[in-house]
C-alpha atoms as a PDB file:
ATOM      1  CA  UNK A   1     109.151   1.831 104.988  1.00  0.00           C
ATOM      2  CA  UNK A   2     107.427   2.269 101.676  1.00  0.00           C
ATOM      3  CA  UNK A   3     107.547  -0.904  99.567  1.00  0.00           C
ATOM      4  CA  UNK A   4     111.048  -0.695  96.995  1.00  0.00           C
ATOM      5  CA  UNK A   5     112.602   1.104 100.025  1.00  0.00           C
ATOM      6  CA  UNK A   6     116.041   0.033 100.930  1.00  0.00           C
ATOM      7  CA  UNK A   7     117.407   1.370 104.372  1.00  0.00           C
ATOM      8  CA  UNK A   8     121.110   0.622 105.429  1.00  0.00           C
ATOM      9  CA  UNK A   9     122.948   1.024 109.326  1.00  0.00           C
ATOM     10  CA  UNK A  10     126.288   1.954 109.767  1.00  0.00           C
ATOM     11  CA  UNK A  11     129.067   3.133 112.267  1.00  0.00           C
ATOM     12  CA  UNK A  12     130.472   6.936 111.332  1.00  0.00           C
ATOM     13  CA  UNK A  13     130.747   9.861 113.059  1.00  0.00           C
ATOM     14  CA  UNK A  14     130.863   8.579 116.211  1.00  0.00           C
ATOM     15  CA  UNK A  15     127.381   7.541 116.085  1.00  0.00           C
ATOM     16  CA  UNK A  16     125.601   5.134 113.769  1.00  0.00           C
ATOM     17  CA  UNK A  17     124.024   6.464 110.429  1.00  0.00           C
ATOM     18  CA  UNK A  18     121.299   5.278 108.822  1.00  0.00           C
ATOM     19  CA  UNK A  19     120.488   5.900 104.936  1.00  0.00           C
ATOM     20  CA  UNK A  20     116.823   5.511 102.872  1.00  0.00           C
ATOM     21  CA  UNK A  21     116.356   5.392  99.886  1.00  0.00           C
ATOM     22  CA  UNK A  22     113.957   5.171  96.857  1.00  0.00           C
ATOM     23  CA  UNK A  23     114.483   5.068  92.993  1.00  0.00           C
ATOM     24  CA  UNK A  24     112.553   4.215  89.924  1.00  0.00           C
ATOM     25  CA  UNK A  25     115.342   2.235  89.339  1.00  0.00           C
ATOM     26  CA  UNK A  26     115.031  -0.121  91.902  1.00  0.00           C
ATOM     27  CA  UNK A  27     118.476  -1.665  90.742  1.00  0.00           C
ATOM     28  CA  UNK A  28     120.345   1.716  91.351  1.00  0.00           C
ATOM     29  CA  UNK A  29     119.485   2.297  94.471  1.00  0.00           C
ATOM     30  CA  UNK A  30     122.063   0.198  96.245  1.00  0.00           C
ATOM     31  CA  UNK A  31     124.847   2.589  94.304  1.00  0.00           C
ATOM     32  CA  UNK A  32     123.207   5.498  95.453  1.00  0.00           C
ATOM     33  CA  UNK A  33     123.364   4.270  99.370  1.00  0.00           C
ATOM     34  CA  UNK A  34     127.165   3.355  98.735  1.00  0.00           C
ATOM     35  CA  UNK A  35     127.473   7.097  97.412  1.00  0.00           C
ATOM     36  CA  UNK A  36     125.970   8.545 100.388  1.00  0.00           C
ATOM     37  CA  UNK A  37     127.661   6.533 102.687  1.00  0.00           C
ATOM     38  CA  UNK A  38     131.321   8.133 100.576  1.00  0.00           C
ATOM     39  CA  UNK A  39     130.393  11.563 101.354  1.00  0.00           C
ATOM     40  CA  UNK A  40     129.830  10.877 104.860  1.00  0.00           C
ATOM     41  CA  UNK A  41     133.197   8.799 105.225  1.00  0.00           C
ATOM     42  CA  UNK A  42     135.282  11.631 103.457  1.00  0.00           C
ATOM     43  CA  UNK A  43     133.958  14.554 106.239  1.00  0.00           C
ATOM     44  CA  UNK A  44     134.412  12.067 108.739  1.00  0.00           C
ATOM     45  CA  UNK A  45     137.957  11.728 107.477  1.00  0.00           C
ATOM     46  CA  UNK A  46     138.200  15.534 107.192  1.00  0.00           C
ATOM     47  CA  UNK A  47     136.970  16.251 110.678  1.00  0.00           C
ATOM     48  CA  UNK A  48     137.800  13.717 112.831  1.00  0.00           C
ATOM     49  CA  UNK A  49     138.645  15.606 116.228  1.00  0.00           C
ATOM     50  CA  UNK A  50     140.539  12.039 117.206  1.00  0.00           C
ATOM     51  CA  UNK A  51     142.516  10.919 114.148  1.00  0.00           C
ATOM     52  CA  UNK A  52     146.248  12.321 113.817  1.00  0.00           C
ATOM     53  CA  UNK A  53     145.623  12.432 109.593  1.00  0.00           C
ATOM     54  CA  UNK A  54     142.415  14.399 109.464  1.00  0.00           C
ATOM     55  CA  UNK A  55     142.592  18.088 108.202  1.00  0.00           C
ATOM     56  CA  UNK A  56     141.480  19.052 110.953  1.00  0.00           C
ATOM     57  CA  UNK A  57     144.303  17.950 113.000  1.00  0.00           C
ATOM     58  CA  UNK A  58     146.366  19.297 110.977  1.00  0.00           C
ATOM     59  CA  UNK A  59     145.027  22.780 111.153  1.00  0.00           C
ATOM     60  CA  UNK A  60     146.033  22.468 115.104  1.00  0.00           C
ATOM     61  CA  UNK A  61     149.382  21.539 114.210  1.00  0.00           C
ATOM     62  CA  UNK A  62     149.816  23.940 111.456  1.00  0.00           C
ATOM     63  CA  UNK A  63     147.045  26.936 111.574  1.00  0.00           C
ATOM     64  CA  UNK A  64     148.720  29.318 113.979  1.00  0.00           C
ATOM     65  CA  UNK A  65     152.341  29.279 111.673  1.00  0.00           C
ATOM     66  CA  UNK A  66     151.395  29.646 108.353  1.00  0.00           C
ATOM     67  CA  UNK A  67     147.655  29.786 106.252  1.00  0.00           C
ATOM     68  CA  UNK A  68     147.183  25.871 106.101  1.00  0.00           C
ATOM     69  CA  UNK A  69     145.059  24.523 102.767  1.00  0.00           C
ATOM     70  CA  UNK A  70     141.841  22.364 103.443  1.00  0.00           C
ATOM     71  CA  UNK A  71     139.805  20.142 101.584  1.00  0.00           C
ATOM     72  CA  UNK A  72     135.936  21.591 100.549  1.00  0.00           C
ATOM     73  CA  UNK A  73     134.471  19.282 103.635  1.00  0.00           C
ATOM     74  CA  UNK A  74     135.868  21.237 106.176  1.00  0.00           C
ATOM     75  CA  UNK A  75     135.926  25.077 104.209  1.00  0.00           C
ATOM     76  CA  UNK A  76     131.700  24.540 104.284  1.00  0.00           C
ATOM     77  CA  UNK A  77     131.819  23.222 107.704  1.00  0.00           C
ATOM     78  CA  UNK A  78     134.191  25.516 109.001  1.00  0.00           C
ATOM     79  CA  UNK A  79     132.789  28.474 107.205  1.00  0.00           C
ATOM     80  CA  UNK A  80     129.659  27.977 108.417  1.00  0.00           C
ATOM     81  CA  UNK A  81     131.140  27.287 112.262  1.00  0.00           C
ATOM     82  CA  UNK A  82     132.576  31.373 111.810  1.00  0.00           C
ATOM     83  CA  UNK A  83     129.563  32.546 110.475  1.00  0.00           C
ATOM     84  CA  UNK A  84     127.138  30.913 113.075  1.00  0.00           C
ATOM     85  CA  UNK A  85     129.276  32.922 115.854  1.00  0.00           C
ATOM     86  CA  UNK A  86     129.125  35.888 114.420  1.00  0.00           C
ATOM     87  CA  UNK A  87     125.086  35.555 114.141  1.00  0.00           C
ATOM     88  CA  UNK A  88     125.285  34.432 117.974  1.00  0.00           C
ATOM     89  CA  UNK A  89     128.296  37.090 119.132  1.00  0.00           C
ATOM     90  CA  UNK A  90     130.139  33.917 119.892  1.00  0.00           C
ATOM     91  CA  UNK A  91     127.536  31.668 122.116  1.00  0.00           C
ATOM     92  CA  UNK A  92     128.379  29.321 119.079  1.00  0.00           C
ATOM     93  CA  UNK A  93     131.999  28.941 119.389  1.00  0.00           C
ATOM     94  CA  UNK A  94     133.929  26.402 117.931  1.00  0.00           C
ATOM     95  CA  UNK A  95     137.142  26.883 119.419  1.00  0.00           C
ATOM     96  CA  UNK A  96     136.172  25.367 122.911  1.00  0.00           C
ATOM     97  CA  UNK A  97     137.347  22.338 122.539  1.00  0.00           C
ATOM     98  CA  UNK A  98     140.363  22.774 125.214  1.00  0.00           C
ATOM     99  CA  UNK A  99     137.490  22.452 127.962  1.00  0.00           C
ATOM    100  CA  UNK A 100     136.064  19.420 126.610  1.00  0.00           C
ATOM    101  CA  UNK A 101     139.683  18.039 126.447  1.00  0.00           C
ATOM    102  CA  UNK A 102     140.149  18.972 130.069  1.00  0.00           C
ATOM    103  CA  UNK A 103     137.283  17.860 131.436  1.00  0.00           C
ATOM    104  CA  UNK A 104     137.561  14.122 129.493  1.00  0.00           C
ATOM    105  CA  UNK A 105     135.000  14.430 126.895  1.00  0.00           C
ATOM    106  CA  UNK A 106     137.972  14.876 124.046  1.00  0.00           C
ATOM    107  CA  UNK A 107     141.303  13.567 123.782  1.00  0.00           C
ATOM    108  CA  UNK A 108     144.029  15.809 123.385  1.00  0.00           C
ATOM    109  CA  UNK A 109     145.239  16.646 119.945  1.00  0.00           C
ATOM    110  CA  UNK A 110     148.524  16.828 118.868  1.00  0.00           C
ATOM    111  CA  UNK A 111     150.386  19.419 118.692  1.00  0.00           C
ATOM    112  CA  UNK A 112     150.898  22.866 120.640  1.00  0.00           C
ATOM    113  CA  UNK A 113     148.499  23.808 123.424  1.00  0.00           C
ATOM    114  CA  UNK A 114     145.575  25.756 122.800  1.00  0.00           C
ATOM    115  CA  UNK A 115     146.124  29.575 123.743  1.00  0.00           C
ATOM    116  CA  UNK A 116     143.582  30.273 126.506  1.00  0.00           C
ATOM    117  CA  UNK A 117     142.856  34.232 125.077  1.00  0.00           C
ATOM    118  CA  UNK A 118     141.656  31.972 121.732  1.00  0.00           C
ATOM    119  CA  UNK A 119     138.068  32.135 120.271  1.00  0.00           C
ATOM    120  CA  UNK A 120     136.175  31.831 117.328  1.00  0.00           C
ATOM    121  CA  UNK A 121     137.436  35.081 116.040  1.00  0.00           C
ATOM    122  CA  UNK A 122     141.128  33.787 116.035  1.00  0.00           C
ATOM    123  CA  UNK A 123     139.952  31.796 113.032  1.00  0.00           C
ATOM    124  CA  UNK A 124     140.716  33.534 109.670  1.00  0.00           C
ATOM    125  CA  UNK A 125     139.379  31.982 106.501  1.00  0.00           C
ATOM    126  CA  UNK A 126     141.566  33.308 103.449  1.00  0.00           C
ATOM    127  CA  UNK A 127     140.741  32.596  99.605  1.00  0.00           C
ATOM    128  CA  UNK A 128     141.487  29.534  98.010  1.00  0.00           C
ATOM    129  CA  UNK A 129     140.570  27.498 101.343  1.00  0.00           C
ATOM    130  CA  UNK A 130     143.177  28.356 103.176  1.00  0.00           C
ATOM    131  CA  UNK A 131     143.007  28.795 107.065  1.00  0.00           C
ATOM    132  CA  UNK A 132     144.986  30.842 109.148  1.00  0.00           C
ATOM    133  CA  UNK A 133     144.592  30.697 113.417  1.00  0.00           C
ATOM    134  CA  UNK A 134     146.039  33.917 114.801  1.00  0.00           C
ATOM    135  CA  UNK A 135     146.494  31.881 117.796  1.00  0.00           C
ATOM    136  CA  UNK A 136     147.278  27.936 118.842  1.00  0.00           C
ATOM    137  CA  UNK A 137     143.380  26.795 119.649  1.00  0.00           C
ATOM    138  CA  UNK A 138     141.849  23.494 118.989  1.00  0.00           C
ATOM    139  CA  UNK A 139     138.557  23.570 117.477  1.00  0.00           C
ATOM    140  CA  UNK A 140     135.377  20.748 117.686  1.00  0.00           C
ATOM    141  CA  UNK A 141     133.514  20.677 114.186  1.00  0.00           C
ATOM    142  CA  UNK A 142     131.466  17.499 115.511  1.00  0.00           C
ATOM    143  CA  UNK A 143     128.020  18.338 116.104  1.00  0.00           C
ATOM    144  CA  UNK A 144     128.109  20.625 112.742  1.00  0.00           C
ATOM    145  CA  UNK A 145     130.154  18.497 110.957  1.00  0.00           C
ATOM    146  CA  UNK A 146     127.428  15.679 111.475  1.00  0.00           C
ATOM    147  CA  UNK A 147     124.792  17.507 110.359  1.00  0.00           C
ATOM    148  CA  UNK A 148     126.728  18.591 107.389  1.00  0.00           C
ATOM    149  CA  UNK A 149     127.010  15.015 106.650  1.00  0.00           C
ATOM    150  CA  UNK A 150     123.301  14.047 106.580  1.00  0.00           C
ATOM    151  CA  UNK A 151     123.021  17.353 103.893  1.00  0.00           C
ATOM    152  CA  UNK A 152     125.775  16.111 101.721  1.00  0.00           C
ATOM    153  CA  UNK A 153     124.384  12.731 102.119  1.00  0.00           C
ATOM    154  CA  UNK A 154     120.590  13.506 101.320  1.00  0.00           C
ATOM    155  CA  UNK A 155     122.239  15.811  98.424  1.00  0.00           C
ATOM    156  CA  UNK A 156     124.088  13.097  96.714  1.00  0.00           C
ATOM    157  CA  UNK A 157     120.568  10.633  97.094  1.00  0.00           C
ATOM    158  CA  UNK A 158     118.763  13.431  95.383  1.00  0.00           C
ATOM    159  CA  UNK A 159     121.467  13.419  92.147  1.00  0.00           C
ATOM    160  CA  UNK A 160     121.935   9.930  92.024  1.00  0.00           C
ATOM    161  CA  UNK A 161     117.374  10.023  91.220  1.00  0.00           C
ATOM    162  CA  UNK A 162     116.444   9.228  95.024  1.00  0.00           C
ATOM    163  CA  UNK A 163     112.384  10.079  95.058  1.00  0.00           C
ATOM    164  CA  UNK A 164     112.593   9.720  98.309  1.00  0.00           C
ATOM    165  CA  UNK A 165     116.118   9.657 101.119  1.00  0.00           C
ATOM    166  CA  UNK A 166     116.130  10.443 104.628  1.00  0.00           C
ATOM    167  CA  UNK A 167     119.777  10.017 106.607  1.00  0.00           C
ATOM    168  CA  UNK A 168     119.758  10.177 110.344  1.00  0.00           C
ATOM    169  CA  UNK A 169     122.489  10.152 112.146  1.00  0.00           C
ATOM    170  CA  UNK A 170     122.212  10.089 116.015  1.00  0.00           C
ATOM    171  CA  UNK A 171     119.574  12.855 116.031  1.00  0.00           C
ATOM    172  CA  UNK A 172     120.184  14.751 112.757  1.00  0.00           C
ATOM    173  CA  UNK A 173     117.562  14.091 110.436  1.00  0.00           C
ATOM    174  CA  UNK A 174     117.089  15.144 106.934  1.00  0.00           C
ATOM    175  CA  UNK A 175     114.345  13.941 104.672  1.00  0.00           C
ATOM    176  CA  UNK A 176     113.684  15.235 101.017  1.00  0.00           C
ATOM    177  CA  UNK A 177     112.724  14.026  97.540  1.00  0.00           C
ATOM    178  CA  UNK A 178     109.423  14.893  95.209  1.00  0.00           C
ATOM    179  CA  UNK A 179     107.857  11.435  96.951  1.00  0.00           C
ATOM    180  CA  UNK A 180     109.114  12.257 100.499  1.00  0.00           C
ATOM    181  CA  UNK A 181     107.081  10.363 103.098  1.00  0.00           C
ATOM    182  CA  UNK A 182     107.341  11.363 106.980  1.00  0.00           C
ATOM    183  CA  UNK A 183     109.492  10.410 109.816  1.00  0.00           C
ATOM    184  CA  UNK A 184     108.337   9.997 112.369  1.00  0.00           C
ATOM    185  CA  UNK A 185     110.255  12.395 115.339  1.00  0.00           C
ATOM    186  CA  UNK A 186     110.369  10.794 118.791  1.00  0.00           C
ATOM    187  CA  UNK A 187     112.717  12.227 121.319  1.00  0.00           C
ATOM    188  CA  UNK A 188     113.968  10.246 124.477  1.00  0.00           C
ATOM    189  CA  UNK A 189     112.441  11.770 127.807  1.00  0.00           C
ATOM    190  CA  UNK A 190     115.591  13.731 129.340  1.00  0.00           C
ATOM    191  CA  UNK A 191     115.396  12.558 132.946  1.00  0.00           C
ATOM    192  CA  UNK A 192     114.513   8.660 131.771  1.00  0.00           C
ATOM    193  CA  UNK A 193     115.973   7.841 128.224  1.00  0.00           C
ATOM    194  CA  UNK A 194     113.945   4.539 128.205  1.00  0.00           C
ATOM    195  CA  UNK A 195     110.765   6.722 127.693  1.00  0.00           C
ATOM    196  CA  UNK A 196     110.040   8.449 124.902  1.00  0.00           C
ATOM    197  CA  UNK A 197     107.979  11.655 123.978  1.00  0.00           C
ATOM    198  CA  UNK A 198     106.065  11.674 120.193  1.00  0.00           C
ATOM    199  CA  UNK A 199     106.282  14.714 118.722  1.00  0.00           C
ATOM    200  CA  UNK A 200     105.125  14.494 115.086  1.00  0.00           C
ATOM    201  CA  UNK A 201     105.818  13.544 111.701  1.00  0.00           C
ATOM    202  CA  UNK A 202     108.815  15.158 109.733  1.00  0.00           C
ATOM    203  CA  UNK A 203     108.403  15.844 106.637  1.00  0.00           C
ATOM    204  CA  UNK A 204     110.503  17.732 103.599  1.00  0.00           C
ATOM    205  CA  UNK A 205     113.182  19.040 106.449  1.00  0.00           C
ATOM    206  CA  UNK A 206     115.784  19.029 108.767  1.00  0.00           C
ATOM    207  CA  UNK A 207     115.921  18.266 112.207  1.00  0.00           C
ATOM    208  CA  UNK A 208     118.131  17.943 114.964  1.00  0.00           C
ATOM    209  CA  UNK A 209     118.584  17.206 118.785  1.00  0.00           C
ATOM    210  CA  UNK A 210     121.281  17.791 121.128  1.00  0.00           C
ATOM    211  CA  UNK A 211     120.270  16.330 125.228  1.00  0.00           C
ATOM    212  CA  UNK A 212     122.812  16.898 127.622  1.00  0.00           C
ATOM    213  CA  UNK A 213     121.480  13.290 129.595  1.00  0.00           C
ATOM    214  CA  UNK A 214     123.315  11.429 126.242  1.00  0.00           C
ATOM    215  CA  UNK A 215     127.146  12.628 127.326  1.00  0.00           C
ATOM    216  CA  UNK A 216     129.034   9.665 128.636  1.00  0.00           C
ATOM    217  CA  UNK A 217     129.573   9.772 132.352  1.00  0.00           C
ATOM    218  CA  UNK A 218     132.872   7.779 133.303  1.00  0.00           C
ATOM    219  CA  UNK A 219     132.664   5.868 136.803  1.00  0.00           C
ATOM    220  CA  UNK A 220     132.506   8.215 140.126  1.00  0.00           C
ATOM    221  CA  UNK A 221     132.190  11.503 138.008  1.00  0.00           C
ATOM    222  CA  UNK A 222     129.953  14.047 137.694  1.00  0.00           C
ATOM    223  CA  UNK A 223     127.828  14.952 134.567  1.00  0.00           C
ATOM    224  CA  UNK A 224     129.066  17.597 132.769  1.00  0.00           C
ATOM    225  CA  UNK A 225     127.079  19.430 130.065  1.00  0.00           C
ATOM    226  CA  UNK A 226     128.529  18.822 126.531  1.00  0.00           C
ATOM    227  CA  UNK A 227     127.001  22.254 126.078  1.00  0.00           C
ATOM    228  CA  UNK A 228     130.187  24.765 127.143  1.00  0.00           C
ATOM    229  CA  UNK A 229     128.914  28.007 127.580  1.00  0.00           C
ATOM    230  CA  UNK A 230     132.253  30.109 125.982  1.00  0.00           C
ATOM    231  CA  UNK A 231     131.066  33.064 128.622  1.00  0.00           C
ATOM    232  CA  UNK A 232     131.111  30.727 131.559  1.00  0.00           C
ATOM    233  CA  UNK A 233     132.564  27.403 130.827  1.00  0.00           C
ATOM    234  CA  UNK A 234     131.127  23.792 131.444  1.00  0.00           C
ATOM    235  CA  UNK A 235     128.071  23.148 133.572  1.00  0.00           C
ATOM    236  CA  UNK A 236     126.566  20.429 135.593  1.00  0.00           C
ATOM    237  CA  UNK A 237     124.531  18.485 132.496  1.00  0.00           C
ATOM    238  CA  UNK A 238     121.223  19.331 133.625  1.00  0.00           C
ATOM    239  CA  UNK A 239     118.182  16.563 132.066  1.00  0.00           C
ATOM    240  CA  UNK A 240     117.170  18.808 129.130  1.00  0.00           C
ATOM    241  CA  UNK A 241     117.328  18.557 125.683  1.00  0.00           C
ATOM    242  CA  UNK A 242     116.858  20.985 122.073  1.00  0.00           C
ATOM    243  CA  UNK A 243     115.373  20.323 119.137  1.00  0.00           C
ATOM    244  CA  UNK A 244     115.466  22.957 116.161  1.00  0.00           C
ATOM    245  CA  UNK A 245     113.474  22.278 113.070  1.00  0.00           C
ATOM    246  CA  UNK A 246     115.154  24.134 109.636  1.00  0.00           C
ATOM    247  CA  UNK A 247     115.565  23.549 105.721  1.00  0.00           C
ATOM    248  CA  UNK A 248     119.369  21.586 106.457  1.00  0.00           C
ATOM    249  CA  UNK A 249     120.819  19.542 108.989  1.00  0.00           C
ATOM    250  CA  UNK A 250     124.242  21.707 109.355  1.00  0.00           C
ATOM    251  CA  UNK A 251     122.173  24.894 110.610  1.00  0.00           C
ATOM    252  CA  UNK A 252     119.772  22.827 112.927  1.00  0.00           C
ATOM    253  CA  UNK A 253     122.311  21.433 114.746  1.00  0.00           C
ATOM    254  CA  UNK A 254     124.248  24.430 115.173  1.00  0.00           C
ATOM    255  CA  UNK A 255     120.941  26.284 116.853  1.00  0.00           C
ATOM    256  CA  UNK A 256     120.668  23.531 119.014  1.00  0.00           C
ATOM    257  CA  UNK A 257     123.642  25.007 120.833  1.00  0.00           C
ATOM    258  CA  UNK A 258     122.273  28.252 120.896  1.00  0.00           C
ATOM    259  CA  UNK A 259     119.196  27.886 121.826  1.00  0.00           C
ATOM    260  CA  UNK A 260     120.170  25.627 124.739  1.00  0.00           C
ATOM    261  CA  UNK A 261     122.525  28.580 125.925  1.00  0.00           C
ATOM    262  CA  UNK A 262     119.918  31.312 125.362  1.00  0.00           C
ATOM    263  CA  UNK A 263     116.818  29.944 125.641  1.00  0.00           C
ATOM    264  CA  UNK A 264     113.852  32.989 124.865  1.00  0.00           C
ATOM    265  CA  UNK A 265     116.816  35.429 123.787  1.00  0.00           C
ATOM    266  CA  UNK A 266     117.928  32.931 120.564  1.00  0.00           C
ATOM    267  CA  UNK A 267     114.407  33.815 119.323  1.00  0.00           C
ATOM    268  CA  UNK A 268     115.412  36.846 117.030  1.00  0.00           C
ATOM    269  CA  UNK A 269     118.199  34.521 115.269  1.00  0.00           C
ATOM    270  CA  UNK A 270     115.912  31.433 115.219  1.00  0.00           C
ATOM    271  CA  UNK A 271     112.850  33.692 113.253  1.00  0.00           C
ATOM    272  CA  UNK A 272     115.880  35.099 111.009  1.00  0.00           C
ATOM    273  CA  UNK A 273     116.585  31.872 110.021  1.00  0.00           C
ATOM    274  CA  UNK A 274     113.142  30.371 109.376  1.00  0.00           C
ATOM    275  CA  UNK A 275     113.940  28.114 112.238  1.00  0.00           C
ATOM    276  CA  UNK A 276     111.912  26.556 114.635  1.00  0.00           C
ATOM    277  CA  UNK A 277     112.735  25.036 118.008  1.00  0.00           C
ATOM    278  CA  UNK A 278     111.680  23.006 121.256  1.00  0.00           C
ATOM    279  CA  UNK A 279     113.044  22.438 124.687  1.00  0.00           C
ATOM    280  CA  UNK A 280     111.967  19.617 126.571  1.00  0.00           C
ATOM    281  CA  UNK A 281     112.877  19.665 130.178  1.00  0.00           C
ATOM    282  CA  UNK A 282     112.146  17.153 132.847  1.00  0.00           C
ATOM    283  CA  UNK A 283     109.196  16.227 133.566  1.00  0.00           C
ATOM    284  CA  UNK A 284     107.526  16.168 130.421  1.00  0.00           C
ATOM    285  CA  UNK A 285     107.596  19.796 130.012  1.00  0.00           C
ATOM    286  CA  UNK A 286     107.919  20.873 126.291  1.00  0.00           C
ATOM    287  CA  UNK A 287     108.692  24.604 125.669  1.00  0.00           C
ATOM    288  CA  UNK A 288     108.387  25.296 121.386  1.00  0.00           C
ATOM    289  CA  UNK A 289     108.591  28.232 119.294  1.00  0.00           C
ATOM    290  CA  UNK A 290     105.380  29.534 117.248  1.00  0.00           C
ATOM    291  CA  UNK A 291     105.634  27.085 114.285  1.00  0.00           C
ATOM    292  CA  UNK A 292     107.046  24.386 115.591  1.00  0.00           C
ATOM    293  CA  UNK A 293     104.116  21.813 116.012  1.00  0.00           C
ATOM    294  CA  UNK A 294     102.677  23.073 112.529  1.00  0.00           C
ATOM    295  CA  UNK A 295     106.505  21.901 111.343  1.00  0.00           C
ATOM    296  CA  UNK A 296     105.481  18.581 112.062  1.00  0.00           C
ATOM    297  CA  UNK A 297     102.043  18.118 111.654  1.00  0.00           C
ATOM    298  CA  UNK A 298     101.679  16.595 114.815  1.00  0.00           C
ATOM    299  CA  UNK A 299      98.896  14.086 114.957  1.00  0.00           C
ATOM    300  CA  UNK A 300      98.111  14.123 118.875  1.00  0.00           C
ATOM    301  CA  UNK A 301      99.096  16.563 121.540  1.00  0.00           C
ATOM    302  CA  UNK A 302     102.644  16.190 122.509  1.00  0.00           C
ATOM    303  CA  UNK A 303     103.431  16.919 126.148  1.00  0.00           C
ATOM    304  CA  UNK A 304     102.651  12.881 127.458  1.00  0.00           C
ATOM    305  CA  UNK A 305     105.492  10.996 127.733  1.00  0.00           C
ATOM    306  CA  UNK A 306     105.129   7.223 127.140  1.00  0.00           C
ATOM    307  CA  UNK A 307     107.187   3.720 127.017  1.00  0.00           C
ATOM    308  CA  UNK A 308     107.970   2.900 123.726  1.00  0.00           C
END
């Protein structure tokens, strides 16, 4: 860290979250960090797929009777779930929870059980943030919902005077300011997560990374993918992981999904987007879009995997 930089660890979101931050003001920077750290304890309030008294448990109760009112957390998250599966003709589908439920990776909500003919496009967002299921289905923000996070976070730094802020939480990694300095972007080799791959320096942007070798295992089970495919279902978790570079953390965390379900054919979307993206499969093979080593400036030739 630079010096007058303060940096601060905490537990939300299922992950920890770490927060950066710079001022002139040297004074009001802790204020700042407590801001940050607000925005991301409201979504996780908002979106918490396990607590009874977040909205979005509520919208499994409620969604399918009547149009159910939400807070603006979940209306940009959720909006930008729907519009994410349309851009991906539903490979991005947020209404698959029911198969991570099943298979142990989710608890069950409560409430009705999901209808099995459900998808993304049962989800109707009316005005004044109201949301209407046309069908019982159980949704999972949480990958989005984190990145979403890191943006609101890094966007309340930048108003509070940050010159520089960069919030990662568990992979999603945003870094802005006019005196932004790089983070560095290492990800854990797939097939041995104490070895790590160096890939760069990230700058002003976004990134995120979703490995399937990270899902919990419980004892005498297999390894399922928390990747479900909504054409085929879960998979064997395979080790592999995606990493999309793009201006916020909300929509690079989103492509990770994609691109780990299409591969080559998410290419059209990702260049749509001004996205860029890598896919590091065991052993040490890295697979990246045109762009995507530029994004970071990489100082040596990734591709070597080494201990850390």
């Amino acid at each position: 860290m630079t010096p007058g930089t303060l940096r601060r660890l905490r537990p939300w979101l299922g992950t920890y979250v770490a927060v950066e931050a710079r001022l002139d003001d040297a004074a009001a920077t802790p204020p700042a960090i407590e801001a940050a750290y607000a925005e991301v304890a409201a979504i996780h309030a908002a979106l918490s797929f396990h607590a009874a008294d977040s909205e979005l448990s509520r919208l499994h109760r409620e969604a399918h009777r009547r149009p159910t009112p939400v807070g603006p957390h979940s209306w940009s998250v959720l909006t930008a779930a729907v519009q994410l599966a349309a851009a991906s003709d539903g490979v991005f589908d947020p209404s698959v929870a029911p198969q991570l439920v099943r298979h142990g990776a989710l608890p069950r909500p409560h409430g009705p059980d999901a209808d099995a003919r459900a998808s993304w496009r049962d989800i109707e967002l009316l005005d004044d943030r109201r949301v209407r299921f046309h069908r019982p289905l159980w949704i999972d923000l949480g990958g989005i919902a984190k990145g979403y996070a890191v943006d609101r976070a890094i966007d309340t730094l930048l108003q509070h005077g940050a010159r520089h802020a960069a919030v990662n939480a568990g992979g999603d990694l945003r870094v802005a300011g006019p005196d932004a300095h790089g983070q560095p972007l290492v990800l854990r080799d797939p097939a041995d997560p104490t070895r790590h791959l160096p890939l760069g320096t990230l700058g002003v942007g976004a990134v995120a990374t979703s490995g399937e070798f990270l899902l919990g295992r419980p004892p005498g089970a297999a390894a399922i993918s928390p990747l479900v495919d909504p054409r085929h279902g879960p998979r064997p978790a395979r080790p592999c992981s995606v990493t999309v570079i793009a201006d916020r953390c909300m929509l690079a965390d989103g492509l990770t999904k994609i691109v780990a379900l299409l591969g080559t054919a998410s290419l059209p979307l990702l260049e749509s987007l001004h996205a860029h993206a890598a896919i590091l499969e065991a052993p040490d093979q890295l697979h990246t879009t045109a762009g995507f080593r530029d994004a970071l400036g990489h100082p040596r030739p990734p591709g070597t995997t080494h201990h850390a």
